[in-house]
N, C-alpha and C. Protein backbone atom coordinates (compact mmCIF):
# COMPACT_ATOMS: atom_id res chain seq x y z
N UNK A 1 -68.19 -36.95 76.51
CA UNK A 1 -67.00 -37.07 75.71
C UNK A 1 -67.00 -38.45 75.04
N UNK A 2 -66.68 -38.42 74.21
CA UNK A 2 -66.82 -39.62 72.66
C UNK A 2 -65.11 -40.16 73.10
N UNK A 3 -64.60 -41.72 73.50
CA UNK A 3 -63.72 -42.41 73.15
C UNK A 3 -63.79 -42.86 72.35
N UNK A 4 -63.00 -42.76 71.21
CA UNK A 4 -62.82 -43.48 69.76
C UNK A 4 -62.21 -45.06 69.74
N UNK A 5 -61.45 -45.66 71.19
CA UNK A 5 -60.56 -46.58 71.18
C UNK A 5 -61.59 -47.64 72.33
N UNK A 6 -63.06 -46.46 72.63
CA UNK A 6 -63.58 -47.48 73.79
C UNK A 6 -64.81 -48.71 73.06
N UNK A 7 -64.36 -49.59 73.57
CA UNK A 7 -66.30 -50.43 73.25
C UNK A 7 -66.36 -50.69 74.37
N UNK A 8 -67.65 -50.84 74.48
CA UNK A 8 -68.34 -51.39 76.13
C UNK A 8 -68.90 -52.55 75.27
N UNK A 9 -68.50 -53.73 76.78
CA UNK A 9 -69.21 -55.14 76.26
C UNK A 9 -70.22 -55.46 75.46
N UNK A 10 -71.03 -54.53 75.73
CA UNK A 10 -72.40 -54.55 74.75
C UNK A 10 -72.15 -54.35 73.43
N UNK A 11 -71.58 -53.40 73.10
CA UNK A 11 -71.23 -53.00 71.82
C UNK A 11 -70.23 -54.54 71.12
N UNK A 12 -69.69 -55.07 71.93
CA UNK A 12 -68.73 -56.38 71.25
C UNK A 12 -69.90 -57.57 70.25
N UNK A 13 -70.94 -57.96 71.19
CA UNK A 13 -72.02 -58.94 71.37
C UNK A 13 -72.70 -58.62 70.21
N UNK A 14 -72.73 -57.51 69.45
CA UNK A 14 -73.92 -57.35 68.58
C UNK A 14 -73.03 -56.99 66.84
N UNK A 15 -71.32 -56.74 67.06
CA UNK A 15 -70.74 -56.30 66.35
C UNK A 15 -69.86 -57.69 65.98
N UNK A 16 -70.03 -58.65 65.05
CA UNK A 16 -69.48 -59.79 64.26
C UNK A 16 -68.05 -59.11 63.96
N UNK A 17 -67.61 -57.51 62.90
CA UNK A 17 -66.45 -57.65 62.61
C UNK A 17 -65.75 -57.60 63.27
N UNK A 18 -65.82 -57.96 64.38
CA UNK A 18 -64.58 -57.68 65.60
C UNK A 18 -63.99 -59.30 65.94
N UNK A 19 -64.79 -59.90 65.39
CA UNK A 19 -64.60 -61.47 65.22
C UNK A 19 -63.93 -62.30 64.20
N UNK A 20 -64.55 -61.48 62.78
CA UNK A 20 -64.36 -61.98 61.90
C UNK A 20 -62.66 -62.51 61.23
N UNK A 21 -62.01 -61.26 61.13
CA UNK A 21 -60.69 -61.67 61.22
C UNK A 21 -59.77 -62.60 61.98
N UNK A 22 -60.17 -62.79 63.12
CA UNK A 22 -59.75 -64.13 63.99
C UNK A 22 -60.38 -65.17 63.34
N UNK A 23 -61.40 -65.18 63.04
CA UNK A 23 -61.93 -66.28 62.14
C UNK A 23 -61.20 -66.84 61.00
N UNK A 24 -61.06 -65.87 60.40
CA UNK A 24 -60.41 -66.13 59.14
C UNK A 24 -58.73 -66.51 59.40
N UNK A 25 -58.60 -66.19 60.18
CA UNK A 25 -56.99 -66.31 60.24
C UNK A 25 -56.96 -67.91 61.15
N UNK A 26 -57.45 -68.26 62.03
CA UNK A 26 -57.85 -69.73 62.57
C UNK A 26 -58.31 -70.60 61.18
N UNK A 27 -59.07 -70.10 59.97
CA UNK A 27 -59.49 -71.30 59.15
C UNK A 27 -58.48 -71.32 58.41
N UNK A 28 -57.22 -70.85 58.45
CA UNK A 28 -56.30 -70.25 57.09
C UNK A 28 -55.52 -71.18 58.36
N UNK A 29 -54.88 -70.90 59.46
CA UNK A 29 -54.41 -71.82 60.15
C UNK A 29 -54.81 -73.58 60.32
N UNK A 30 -55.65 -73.70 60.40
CA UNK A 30 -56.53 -74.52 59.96
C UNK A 30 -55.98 -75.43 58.87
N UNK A 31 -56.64 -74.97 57.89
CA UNK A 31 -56.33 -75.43 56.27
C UNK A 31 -54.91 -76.00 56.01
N UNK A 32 -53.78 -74.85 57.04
CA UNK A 32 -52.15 -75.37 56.34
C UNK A 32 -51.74 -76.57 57.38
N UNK A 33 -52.62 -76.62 58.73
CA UNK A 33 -52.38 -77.82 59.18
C UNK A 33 -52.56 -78.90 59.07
N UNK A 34 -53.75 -78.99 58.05
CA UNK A 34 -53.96 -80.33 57.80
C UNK A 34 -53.15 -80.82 56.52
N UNK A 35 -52.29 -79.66 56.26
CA UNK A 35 -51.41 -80.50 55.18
C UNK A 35 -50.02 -81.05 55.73
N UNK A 36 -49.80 -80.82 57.13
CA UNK A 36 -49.06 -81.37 58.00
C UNK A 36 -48.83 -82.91 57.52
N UNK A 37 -47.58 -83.24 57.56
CA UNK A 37 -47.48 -85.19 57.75
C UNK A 37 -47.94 -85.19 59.33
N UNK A 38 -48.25 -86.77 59.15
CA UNK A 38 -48.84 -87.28 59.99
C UNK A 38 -48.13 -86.82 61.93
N UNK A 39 -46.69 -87.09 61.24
CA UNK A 39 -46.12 -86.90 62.59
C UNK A 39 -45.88 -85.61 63.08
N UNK A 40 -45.66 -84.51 62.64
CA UNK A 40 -45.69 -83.03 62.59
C UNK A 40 -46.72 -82.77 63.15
N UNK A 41 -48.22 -83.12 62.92
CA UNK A 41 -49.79 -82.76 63.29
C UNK A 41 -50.00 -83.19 64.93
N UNK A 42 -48.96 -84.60 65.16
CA UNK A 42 -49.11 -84.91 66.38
C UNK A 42 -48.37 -84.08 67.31
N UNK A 43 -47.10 -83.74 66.66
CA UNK A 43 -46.23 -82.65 67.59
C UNK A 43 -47.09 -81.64 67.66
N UNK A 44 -47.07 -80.86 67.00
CA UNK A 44 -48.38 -79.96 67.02
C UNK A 44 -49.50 -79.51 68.03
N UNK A 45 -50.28 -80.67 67.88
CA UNK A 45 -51.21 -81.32 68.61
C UNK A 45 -50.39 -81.26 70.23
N UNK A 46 -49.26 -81.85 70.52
CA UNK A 46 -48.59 -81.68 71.90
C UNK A 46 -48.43 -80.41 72.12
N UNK A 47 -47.68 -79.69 71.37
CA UNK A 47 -47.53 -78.12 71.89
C UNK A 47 -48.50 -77.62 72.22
N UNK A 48 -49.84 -77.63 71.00
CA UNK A 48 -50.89 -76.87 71.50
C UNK A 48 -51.35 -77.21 72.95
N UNK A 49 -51.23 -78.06 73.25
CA UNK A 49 -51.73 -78.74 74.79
C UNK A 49 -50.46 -77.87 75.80
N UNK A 50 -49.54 -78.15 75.88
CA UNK A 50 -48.24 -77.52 76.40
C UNK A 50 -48.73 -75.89 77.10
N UNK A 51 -48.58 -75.11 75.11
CA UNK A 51 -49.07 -73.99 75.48
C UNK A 51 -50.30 -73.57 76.06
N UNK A 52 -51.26 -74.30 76.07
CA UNK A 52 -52.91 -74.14 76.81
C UNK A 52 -53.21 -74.24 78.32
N UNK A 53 -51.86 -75.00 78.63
CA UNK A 53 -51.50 -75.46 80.41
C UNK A 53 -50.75 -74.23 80.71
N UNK A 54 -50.44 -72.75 80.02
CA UNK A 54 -49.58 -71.83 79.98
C UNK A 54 -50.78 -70.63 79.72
N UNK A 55 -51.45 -71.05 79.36
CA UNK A 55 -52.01 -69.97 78.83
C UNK A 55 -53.02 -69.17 79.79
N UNK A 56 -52.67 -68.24 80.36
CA UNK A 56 -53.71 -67.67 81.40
C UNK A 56 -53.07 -66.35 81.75
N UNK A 57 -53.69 -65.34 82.35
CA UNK A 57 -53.47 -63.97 82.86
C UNK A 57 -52.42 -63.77 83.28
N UNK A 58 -50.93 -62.89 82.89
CA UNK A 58 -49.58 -63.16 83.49
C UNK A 58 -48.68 -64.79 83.10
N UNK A 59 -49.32 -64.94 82.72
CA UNK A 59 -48.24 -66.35 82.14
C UNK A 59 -46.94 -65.41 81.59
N UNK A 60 -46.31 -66.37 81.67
CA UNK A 60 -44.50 -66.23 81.01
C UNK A 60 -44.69 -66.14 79.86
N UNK A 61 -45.74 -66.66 78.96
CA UNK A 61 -45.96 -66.79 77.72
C UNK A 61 -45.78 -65.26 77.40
N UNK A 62 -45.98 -64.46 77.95
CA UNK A 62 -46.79 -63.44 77.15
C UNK A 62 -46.23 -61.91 78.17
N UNK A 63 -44.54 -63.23 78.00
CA UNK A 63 -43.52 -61.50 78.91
C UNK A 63 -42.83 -61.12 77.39
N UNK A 64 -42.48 -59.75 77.45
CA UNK A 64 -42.02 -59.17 76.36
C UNK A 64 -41.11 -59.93 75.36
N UNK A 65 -39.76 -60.35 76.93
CA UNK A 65 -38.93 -61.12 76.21
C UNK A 65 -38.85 -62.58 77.19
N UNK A 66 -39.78 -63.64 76.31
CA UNK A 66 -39.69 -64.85 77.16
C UNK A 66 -38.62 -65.41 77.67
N UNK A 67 -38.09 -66.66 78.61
CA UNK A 67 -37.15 -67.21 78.98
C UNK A 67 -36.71 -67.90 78.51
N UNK A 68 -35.67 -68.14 77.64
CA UNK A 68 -34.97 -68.83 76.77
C UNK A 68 -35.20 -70.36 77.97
N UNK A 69 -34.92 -70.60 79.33
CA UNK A 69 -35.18 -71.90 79.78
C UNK A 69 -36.33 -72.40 79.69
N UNK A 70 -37.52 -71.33 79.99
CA UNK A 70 -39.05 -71.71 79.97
C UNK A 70 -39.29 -72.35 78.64
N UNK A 71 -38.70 -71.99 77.91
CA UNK A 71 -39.35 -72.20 75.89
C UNK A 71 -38.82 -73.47 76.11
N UNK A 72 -37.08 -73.21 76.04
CA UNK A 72 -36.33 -74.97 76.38
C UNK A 72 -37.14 -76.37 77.05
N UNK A 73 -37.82 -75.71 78.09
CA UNK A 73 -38.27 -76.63 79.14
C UNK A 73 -39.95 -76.98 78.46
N UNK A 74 -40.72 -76.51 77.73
CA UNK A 74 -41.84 -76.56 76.94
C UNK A 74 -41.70 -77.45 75.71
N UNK A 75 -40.47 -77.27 75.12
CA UNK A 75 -39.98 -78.18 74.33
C UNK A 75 -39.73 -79.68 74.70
N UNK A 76 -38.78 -79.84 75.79
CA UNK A 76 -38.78 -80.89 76.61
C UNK A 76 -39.32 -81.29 76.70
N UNK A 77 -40.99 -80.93 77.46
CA UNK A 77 -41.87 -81.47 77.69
C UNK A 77 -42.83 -82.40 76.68
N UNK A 78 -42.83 -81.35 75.67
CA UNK A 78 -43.20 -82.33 74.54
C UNK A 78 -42.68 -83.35 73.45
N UNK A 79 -41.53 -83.51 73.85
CA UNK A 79 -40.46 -84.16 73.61
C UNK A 79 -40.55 -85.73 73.75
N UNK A 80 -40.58 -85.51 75.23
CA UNK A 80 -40.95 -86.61 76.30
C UNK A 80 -42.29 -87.16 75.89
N UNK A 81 -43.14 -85.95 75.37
CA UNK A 81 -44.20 -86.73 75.71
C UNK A 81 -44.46 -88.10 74.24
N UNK A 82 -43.71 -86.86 73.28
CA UNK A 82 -43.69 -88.26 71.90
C UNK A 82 -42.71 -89.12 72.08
N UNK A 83 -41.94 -89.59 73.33
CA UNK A 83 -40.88 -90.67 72.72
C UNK A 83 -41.69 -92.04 72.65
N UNK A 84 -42.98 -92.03 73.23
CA UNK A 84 -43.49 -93.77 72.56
C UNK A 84 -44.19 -94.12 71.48
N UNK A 85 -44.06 -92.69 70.72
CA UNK A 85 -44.72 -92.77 69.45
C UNK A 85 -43.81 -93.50 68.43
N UNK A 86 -44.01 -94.35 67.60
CA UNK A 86 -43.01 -95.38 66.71
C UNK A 86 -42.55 -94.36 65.47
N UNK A 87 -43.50 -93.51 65.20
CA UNK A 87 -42.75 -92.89 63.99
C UNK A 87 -41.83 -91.84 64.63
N UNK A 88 -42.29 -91.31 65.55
CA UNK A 88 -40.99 -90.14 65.90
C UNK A 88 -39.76 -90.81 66.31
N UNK A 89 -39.68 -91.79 66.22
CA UNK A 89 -37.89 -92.78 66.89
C UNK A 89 -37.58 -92.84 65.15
N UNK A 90 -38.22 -92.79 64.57
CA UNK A 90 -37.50 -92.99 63.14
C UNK A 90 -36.60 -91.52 62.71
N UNK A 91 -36.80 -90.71 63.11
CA UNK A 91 -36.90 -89.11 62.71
C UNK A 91 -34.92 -88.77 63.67
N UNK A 92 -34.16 -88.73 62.89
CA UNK A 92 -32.77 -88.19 63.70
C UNK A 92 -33.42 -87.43 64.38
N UNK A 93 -32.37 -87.42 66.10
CA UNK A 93 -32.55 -86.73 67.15
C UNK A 93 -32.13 -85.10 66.69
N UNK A 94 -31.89 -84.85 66.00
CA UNK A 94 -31.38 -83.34 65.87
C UNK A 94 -32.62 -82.70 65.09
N UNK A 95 -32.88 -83.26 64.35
CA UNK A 95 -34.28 -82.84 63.44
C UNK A 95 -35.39 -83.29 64.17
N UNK A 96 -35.60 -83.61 64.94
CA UNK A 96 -37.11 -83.78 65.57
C UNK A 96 -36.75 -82.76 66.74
N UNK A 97 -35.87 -82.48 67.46
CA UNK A 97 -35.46 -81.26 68.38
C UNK A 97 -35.94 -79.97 67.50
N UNK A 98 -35.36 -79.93 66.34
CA UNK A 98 -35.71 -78.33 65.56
C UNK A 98 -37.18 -78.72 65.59
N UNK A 99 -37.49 -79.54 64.76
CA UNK A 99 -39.12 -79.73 64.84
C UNK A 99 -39.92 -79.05 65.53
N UNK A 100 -39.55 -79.99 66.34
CA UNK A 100 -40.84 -79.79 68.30
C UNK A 100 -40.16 -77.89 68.99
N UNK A 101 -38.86 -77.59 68.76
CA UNK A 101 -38.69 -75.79 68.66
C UNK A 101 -39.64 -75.19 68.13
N UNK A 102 -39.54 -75.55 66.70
CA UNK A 102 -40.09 -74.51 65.86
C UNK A 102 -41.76 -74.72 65.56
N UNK A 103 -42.18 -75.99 65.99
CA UNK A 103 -44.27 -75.91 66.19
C UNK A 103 -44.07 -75.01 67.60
N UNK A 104 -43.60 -75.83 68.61
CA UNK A 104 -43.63 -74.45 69.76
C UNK A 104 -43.24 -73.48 69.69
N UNK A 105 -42.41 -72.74 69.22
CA UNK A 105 -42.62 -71.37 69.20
C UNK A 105 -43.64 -70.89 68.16
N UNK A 106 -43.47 -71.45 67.09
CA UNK A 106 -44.84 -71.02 66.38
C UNK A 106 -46.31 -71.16 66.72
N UNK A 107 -46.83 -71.80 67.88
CA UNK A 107 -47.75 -71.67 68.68
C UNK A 107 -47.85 -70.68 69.45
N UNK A 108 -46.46 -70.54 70.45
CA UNK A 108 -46.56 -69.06 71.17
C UNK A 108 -46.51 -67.95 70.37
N UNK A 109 -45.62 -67.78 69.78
CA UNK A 109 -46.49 -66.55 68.37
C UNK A 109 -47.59 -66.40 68.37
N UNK A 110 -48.57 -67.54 67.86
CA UNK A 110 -49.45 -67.17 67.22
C UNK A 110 -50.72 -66.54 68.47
N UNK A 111 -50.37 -67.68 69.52
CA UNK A 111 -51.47 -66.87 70.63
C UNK A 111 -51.17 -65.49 71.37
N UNK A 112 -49.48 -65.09 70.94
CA UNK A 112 -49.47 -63.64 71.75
C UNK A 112 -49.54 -62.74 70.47
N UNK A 113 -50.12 -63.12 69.25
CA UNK A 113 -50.73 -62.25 68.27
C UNK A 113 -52.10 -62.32 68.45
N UNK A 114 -52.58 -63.53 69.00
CA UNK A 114 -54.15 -62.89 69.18
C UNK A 114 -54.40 -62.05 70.22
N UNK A 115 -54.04 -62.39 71.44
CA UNK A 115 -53.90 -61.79 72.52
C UNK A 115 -53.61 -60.12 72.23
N UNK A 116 -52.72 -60.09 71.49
CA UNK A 116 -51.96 -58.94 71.11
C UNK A 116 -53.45 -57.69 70.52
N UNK A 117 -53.68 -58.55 69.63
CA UNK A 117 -55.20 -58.23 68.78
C UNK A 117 -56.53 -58.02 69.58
N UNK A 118 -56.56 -58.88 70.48
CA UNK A 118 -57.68 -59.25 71.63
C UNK A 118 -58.13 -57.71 72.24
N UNK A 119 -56.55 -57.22 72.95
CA UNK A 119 -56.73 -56.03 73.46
C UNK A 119 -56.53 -55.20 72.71
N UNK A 120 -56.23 -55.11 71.41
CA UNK A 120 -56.12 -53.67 70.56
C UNK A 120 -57.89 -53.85 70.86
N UNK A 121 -58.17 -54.38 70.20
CA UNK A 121 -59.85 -54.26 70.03
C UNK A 121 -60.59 -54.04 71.37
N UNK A 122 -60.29 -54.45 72.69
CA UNK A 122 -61.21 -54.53 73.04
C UNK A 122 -60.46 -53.14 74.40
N UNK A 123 -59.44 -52.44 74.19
CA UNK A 123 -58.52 -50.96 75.37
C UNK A 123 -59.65 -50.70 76.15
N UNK A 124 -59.66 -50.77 77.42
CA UNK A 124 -60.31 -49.69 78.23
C UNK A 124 -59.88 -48.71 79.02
N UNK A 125 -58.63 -48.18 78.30
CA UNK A 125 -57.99 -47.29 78.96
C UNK A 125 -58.54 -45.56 78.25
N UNK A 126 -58.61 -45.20 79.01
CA UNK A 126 -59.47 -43.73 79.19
C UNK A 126 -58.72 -42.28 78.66
C-alpha cells in the first residue's frame, strides 16, 4: 500500500525541495532584519536567545493557546536583559515594552510556523 503523506528519512536526504522553502523564507527573514535600527536588531537578537532556551519537544512555546504569563515573563526577561544597554534608556518605557512584545511574539510565530511546516512535511502517521 502507497502512503501519499509518508517519506521515510531516506527519501528527505536526497530530496532538496523539502528544504528549499525554509530557505527562502529564513533569507527573506534575513534581508528585513538587517534593515532593523541598531537597537531593535539587539532586542531581537535577545528574544531569539529567550526563545531558543524554550525551544525543545513539549515546550509551552508550541501549546495551542500559550500563557499569557509565560509570553509576559519572556518579555521580562529580555527586558532585563537590555537595561545596561545606553541606547535602550533613551527609548520611553512604554514603547520599548511594545517593542521587546512584539520581536517576541514575532519570533514565537515564526518558529511554531516552521515547526508547524516541519511536520506537515515530514507525518508519520499511517
Amino acid at each position: 500500500m502507497i502512503y501519499p503523506d509518508f517519506y521515510p528519512f531516506y527519501a528527505t536526504q536526497g530530496n532538496p525541495g523539502f528544504y528549499n522553502e525554509e530557505r527562502e523564507q529564513e533569507k527573506e527573514f534575513d534581508l528585513m532584519r538587517s534593515y532593523y535600527p541598531d537597537t531593535a536588531r539587539r532586542i531581537q537578537e535577545k528574544a531569539e536567545a529567550q526563545c531558543q532556551l524554550l525551544d525543545y519537544e513539549g515546550s509551552r512555546l508550541y501549546d495551542e493557546y500559550p500563557d499569557r504569563f509565560m509570553l509576559y515573563h519572556i518579555c521580562h526577561q529580555v527586558k532585563g536583559q537590555m537595561e545596561g544597554d545606553t541606547s535602550v534608556q533613551e527609548i520611553p518605557g512604554g514603547f520599548l515594552d511594545d517593542l521587546i512584545e512584539v520581536l517576541v511574539y514575532q519570533e514565537i510565530s515564526r518558529r511554531r510556523c516552521r515547526r508547524r511546516r516541519c511536520r506537515k512535511c515530514f507525518r508519520t502517521e499511517y
